[in-house]
PDB file of N, CA and C in Angstrom:
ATOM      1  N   UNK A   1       0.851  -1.173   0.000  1.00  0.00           N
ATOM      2  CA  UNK A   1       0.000   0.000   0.000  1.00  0.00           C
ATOM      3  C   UNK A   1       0.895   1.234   0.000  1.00  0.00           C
ATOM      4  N   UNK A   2       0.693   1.938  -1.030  1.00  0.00           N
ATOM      5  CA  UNK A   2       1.132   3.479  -0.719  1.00  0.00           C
ATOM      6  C   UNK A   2       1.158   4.452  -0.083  1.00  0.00           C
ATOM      7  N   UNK A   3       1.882   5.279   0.313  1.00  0.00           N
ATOM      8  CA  UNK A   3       1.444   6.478   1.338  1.00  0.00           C
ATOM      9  C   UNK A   3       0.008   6.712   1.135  1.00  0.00           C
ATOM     10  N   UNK A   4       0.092   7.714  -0.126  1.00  0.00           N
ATOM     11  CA  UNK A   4      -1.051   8.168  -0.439  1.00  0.00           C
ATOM     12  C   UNK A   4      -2.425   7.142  -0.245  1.00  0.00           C
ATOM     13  N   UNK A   5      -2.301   5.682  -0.398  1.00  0.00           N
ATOM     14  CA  UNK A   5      -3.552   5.050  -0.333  1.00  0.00           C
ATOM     15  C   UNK A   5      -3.501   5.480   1.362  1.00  0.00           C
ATOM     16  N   UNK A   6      -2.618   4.908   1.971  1.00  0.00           N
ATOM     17  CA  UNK A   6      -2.474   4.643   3.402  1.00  0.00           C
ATOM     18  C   UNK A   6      -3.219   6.688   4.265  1.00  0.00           C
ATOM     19  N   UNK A   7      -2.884   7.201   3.656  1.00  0.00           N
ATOM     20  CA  UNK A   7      -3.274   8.535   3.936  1.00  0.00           C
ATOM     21  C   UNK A   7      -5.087   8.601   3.397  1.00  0.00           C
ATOM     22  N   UNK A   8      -5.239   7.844   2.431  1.00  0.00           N
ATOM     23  CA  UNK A   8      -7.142   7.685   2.067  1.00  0.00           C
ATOM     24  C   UNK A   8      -7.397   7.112   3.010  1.00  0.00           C
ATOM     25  N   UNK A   9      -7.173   6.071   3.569  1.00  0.00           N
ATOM     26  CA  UNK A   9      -7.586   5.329   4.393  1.00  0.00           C
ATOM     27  C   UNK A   9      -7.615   5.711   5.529  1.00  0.00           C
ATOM     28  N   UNK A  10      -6.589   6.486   6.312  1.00  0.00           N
ATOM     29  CA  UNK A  10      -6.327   7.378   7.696  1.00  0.00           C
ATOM     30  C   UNK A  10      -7.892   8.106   7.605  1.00  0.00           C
ATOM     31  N   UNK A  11      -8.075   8.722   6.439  1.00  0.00           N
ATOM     32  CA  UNK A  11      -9.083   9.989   6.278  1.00  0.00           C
ATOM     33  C   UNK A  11     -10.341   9.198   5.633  1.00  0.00           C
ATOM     34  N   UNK A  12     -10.745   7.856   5.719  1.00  0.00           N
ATOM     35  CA  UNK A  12     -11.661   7.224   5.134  1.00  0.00           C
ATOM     36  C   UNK A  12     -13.296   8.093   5.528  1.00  0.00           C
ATOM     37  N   UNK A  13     -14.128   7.650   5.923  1.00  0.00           N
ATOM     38  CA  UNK A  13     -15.592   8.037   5.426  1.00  0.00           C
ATOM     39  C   UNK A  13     -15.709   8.131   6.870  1.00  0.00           C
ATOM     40  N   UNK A  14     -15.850   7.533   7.846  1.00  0.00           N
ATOM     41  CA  UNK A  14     -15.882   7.376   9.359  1.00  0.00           C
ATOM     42  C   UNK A  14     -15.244   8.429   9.805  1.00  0.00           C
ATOM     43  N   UNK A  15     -14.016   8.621   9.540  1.00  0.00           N
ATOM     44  CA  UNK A  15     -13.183   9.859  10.453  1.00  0.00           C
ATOM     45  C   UNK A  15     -13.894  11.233  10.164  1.00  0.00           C
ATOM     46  N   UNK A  16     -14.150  11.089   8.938  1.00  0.00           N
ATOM     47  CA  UNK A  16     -14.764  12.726   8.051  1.00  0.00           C
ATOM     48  C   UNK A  16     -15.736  12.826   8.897  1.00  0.00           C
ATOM     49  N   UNK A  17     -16.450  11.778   8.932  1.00  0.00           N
ATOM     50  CA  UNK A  17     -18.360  11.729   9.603  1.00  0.00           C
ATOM     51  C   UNK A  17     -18.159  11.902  11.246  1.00  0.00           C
ATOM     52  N   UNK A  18     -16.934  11.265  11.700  1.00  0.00           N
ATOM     53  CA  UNK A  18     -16.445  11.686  13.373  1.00  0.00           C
ATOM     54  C   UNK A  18     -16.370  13.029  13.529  1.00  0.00           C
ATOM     55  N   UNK A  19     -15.369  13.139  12.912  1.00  0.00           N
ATOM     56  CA  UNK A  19     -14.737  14.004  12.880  1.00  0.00           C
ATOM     57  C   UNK A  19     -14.758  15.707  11.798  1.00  0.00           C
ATOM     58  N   UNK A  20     -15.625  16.401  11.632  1.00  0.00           N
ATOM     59  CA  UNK A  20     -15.820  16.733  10.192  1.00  0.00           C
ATOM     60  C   UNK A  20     -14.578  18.159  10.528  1.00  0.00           C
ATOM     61  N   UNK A  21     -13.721  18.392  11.740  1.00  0.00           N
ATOM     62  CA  UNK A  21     -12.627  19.491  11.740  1.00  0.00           C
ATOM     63  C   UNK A  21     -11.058  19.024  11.621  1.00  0.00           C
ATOM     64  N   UNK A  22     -11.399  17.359  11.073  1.00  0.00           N
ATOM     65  CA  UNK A  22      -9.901  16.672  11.028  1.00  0.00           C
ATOM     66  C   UNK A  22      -9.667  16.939   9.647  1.00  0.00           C
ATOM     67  N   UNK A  23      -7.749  17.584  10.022  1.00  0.00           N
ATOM     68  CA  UNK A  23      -7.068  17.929   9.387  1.00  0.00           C
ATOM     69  C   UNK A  23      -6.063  16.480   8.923  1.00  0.00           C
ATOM     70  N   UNK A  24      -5.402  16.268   7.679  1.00  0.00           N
ATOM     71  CA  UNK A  24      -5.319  14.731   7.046  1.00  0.00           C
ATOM     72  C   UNK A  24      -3.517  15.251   7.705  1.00  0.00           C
ATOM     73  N   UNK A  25      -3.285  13.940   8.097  1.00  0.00           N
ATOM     74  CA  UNK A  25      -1.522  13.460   8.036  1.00  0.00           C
ATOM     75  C   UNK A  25      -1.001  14.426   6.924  1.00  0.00           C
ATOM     76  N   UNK A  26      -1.002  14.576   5.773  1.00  0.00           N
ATOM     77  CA  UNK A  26      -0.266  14.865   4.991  1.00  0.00           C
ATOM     78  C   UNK A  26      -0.412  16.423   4.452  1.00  0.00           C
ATOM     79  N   UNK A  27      -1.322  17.251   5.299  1.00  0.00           N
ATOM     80  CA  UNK A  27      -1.489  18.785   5.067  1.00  0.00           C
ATOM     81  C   UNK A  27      -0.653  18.959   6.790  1.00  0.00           C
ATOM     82  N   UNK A  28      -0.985  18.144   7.849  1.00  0.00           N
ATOM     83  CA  UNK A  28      -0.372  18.650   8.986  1.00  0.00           C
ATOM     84  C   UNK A  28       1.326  18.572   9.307  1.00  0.00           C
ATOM     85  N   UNK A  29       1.773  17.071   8.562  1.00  0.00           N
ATOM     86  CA  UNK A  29       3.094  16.693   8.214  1.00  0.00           C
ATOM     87  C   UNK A  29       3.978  17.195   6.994  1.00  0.00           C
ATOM     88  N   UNK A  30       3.267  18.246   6.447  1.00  0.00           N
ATOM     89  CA  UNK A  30       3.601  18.583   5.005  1.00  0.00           C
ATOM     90  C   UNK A  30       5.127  18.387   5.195  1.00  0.00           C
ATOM     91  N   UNK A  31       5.571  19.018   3.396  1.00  0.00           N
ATOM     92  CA  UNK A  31       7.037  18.579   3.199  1.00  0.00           C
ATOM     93  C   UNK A  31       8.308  19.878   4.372  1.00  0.00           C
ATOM     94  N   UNK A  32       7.470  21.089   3.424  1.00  0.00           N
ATOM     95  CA  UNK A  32       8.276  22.322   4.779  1.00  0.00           C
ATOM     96  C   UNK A  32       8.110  21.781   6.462  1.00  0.00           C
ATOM     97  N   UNK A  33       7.041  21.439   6.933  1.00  0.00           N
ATOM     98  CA  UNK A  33       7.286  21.155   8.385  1.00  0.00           C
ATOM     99  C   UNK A  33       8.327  19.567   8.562  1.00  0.00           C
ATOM    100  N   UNK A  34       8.329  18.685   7.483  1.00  0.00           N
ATOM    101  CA  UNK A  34       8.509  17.705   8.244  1.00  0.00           C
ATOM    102  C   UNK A  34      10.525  18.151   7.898  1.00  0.00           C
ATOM    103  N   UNK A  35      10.660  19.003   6.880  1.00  0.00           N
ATOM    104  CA  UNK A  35      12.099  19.600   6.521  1.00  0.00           C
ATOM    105  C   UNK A  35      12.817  20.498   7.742  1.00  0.00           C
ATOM    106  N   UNK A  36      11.795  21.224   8.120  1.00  0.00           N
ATOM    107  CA  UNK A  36      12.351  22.277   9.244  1.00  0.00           C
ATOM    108  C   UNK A  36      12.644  21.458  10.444  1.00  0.00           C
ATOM    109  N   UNK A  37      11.756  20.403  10.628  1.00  0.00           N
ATOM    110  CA  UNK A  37      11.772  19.886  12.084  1.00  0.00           C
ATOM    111  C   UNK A  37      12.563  18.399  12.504  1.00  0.00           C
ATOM    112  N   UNK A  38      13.192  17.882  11.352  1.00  0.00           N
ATOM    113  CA  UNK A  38      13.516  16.303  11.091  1.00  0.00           C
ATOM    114  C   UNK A  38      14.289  16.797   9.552  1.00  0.00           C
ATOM    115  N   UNK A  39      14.947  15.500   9.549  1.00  0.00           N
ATOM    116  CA  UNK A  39      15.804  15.542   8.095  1.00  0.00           C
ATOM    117  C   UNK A  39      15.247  14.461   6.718  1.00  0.00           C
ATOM    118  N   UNK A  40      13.835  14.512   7.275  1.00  0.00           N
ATOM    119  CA  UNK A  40      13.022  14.215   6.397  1.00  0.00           C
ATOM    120  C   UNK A  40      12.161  15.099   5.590  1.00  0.00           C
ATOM    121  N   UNK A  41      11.740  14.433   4.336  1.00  0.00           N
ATOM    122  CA  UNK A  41      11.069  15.232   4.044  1.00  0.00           C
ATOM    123  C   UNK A  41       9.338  14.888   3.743  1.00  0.00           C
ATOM    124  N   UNK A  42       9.035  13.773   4.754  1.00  0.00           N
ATOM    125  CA  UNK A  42       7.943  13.527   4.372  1.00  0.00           C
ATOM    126  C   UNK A  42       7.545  12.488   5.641  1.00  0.00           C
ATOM    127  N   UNK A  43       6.145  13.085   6.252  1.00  0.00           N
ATOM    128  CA  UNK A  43       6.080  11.789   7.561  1.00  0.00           C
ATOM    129  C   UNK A  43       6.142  10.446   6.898  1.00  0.00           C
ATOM    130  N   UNK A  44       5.914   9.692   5.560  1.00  0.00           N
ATOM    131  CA  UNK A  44       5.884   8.667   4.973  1.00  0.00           C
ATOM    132  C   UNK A  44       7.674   8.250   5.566  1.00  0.00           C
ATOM    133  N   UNK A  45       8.698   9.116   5.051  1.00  0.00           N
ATOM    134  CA  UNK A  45      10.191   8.876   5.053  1.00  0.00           C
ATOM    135  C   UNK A  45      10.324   8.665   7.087  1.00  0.00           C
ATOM    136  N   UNK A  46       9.732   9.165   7.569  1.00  0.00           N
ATOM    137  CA  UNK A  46       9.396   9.611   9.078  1.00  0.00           C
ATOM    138  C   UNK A  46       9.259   8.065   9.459  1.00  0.00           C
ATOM    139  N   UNK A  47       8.044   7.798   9.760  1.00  0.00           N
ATOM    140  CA  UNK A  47       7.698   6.423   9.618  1.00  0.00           C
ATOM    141  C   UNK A  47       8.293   5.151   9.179  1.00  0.00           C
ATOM    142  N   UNK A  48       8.688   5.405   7.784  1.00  0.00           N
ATOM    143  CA  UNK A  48       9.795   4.218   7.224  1.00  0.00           C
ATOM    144  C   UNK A  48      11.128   4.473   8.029  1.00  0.00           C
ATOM    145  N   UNK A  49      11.595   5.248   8.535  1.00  0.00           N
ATOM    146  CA  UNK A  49      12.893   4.874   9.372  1.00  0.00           C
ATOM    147  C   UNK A  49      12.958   4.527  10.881  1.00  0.00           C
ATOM    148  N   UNK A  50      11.428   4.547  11.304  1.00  0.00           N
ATOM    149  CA  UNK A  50      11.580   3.879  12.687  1.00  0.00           C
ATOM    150  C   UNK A  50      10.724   2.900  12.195  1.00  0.00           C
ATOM    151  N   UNK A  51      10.843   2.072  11.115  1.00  0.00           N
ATOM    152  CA  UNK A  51       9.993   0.667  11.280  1.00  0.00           C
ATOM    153  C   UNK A  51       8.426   0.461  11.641  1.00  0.00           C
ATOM    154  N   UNK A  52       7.879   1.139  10.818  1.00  0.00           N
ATOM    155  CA  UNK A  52       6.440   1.788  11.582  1.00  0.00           C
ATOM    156  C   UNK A  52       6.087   0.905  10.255  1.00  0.00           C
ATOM    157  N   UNK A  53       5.249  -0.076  10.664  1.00  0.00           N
ATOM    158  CA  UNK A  53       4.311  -0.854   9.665  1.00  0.00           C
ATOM    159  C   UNK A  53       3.171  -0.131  10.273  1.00  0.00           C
ATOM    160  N   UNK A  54       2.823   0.757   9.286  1.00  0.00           N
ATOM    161  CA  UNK A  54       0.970   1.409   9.361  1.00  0.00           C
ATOM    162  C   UNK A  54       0.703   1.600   8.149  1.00  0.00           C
ATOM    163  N   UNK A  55      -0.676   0.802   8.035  1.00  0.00           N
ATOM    164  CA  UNK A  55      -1.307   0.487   6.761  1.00  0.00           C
ATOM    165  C   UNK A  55      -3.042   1.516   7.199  1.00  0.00           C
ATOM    166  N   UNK A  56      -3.092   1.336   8.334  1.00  0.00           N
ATOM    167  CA  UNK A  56      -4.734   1.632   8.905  1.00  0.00           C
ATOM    168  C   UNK A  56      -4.239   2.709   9.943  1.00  0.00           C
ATOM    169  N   UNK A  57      -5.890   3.262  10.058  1.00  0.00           N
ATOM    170  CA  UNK A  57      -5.443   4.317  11.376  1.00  0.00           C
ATOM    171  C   UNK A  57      -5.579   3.281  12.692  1.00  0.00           C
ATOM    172  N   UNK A  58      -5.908   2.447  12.277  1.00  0.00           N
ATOM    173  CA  UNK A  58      -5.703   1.285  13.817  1.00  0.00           C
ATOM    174  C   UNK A  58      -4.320   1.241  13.888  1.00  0.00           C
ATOM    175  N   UNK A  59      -3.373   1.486  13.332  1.00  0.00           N
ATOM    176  CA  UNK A  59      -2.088   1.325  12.855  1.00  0.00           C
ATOM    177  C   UNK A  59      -1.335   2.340  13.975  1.00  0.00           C
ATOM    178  N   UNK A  60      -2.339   3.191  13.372  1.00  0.00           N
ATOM    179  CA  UNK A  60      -1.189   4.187  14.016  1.00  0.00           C
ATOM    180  C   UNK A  60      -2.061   4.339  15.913  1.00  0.00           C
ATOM    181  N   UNK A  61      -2.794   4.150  15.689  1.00  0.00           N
ATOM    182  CA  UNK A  61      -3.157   4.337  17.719  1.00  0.00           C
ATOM    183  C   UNK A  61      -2.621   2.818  17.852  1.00  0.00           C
ATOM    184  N   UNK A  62      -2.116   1.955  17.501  1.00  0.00           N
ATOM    185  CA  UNK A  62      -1.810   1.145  18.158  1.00  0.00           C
ATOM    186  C   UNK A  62      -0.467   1.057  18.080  1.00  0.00           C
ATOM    187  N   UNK A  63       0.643   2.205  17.869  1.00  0.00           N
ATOM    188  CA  UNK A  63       1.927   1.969  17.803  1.00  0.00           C
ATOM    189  C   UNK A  63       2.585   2.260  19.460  1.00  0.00           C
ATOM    190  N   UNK A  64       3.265   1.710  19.843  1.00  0.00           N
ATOM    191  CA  UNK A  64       3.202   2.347  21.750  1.00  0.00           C
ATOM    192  C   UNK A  64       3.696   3.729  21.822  1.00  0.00           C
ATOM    193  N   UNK A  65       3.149   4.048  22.906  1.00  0.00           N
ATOM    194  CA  UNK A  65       3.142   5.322  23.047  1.00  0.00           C
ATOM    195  C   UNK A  65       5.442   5.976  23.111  1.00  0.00           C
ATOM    196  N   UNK A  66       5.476   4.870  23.958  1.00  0.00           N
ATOM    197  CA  UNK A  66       7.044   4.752  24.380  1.00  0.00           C
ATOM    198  C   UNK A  66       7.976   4.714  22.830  1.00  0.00           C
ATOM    199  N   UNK A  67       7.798   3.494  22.264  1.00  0.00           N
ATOM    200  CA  UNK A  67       8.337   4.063  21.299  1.00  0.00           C
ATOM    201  C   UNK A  67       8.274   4.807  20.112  1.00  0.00           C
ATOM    202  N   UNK A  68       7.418   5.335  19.932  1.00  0.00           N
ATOM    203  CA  UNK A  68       6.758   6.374  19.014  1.00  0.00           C
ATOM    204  C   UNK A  68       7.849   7.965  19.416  1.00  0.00           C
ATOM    205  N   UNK A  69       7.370   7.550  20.858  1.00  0.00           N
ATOM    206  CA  UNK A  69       7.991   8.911  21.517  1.00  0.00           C
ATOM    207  C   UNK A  69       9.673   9.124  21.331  1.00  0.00           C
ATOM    208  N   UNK A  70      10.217   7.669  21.416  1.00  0.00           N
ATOM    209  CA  UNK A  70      11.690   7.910  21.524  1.00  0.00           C
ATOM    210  C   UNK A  70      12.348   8.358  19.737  1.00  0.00           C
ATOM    211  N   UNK A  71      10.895   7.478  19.168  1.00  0.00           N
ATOM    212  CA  UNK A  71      11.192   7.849  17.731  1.00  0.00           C
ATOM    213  C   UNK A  71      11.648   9.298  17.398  1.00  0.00           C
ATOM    214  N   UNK A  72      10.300  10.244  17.964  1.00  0.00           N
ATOM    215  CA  UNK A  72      10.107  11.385  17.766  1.00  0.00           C
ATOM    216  C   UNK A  72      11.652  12.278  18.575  1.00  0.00           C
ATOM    217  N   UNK A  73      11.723  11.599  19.542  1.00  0.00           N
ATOM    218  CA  UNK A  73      13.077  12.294  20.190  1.00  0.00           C
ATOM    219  C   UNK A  73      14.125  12.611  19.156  1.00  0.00           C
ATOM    220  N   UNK A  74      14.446  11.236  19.016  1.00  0.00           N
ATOM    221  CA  UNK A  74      15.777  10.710  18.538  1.00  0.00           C
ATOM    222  C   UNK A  74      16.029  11.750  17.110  1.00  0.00           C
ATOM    223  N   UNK A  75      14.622  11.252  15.713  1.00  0.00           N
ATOM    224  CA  UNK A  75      14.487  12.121  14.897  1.00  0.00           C
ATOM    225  C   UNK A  75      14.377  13.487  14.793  1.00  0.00           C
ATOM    226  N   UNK A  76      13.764  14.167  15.350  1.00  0.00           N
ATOM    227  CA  UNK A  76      13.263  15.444  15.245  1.00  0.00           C
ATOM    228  C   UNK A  76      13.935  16.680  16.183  1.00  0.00           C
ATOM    229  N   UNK A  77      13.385  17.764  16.317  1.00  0.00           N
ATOM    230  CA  UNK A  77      13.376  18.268  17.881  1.00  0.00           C
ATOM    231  C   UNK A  77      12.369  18.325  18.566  1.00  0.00           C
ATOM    232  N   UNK A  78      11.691  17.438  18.625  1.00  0.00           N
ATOM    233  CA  UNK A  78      10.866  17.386  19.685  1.00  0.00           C
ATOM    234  C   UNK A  78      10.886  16.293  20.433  1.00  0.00           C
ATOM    235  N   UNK A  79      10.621  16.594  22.080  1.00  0.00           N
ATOM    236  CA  UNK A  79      10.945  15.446  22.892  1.00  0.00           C
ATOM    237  C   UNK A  79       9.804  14.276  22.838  1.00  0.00           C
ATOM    238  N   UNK A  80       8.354  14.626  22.298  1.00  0.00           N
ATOM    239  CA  UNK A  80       8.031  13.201  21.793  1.00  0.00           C
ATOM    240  C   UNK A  80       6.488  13.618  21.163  1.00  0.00           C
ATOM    241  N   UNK A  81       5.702  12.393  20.798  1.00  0.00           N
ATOM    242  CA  UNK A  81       5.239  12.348  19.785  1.00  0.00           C
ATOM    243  C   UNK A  81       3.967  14.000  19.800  1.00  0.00           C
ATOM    244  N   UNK A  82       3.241  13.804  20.974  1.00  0.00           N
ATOM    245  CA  UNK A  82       2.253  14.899  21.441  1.00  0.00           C
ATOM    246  C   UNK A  82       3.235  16.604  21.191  1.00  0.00           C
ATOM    247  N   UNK A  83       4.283  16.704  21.301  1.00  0.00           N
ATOM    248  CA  UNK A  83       5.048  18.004  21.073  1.00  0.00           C
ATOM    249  C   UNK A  83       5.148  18.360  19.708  1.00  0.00           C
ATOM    250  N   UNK A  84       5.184  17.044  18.804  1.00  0.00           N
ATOM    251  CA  UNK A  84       5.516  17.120  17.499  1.00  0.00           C
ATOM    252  C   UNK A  84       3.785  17.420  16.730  1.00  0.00           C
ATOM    253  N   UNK A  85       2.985  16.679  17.193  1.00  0.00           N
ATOM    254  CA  UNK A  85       1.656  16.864  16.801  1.00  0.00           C
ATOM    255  C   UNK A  85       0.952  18.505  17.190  1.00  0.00           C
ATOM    256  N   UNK A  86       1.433  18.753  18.452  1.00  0.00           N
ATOM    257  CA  UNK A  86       1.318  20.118  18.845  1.00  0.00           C
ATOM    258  C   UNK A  86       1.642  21.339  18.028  1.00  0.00           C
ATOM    259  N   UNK A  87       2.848  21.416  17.654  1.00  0.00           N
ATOM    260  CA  UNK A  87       3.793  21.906  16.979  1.00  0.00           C
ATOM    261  C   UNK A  87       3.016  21.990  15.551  1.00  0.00           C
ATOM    262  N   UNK A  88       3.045  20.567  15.068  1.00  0.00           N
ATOM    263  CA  UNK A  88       2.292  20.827  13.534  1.00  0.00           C
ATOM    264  C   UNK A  88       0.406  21.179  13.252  1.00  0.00           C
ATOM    265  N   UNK A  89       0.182  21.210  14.309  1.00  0.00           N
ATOM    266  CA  UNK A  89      -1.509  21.593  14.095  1.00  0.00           C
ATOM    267  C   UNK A  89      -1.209  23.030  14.640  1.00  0.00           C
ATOM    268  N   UNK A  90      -0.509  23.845  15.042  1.00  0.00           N
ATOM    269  CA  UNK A  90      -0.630  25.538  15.759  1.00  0.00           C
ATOM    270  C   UNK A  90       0.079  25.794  14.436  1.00  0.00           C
ATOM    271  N   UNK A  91       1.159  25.390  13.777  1.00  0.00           N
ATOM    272  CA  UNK A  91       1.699  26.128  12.357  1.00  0.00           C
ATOM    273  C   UNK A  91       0.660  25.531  11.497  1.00  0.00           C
ATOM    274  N   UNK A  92      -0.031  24.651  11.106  1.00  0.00           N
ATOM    275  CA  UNK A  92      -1.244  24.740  10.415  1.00  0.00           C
ATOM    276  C   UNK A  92      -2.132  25.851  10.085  1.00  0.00           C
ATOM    277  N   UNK A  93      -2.795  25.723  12.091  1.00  0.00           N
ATOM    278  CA  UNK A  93      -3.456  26.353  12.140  1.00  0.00           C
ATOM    279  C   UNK A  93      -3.152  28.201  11.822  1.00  0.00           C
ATOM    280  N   UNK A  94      -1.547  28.230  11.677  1.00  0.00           N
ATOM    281  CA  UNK A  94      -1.341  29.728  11.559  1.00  0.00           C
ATOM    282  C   UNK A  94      -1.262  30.024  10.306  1.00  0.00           C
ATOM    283  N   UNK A  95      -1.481  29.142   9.457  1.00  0.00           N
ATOM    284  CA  UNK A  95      -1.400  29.507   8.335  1.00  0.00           C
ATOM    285  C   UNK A  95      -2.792  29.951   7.618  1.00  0.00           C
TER     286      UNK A  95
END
């Protein structure tokens, strides 16, 4: 499965209908934030280097919280995953 499918599927018909103010993985992870903040350029490249098999959004709430977080350490500047999500929904939202 492809990012992009894997990103339809995050944002399938259920989340829209949950959710109708959710913003998709790939407008909040864009290429400038994930460049400024990590030496990636794409949460897809993000993901593929800590071994993150996510196909579903069950995927991703079920990755542990612990190592997600050390992921986010290690990669980025932020000390873990909630700082990094923080971070990219307030520059979203400032835009």
């Amino acid at each position: 499965m492809s990012f992009d499918e894997l990103l339809k599927d995050l944002q399938g018909q259920r989340t829209i209908q949950e959710d109708p103010n959710h913003v998709p993985l790939e407008k909040l992870f864009n290429e400038s934030f994930m460049s400024k903040h990590s030496g990636f350029k794409s949460f897809e490249e993000f993901l593929e280097k800590g071994n993150f098999q996510v196909r579903t959004q069950e995927d991703v709430k079920n990755i542990p919280d612990e190592l997600f977080d050390r992921h986010v350490a290690r990669e980025t500047g932020f000390a873990n995953w909630e700082a990094m999500l923080a971070a990219a929904t307030a520059e979203y939202a400032g835009k």
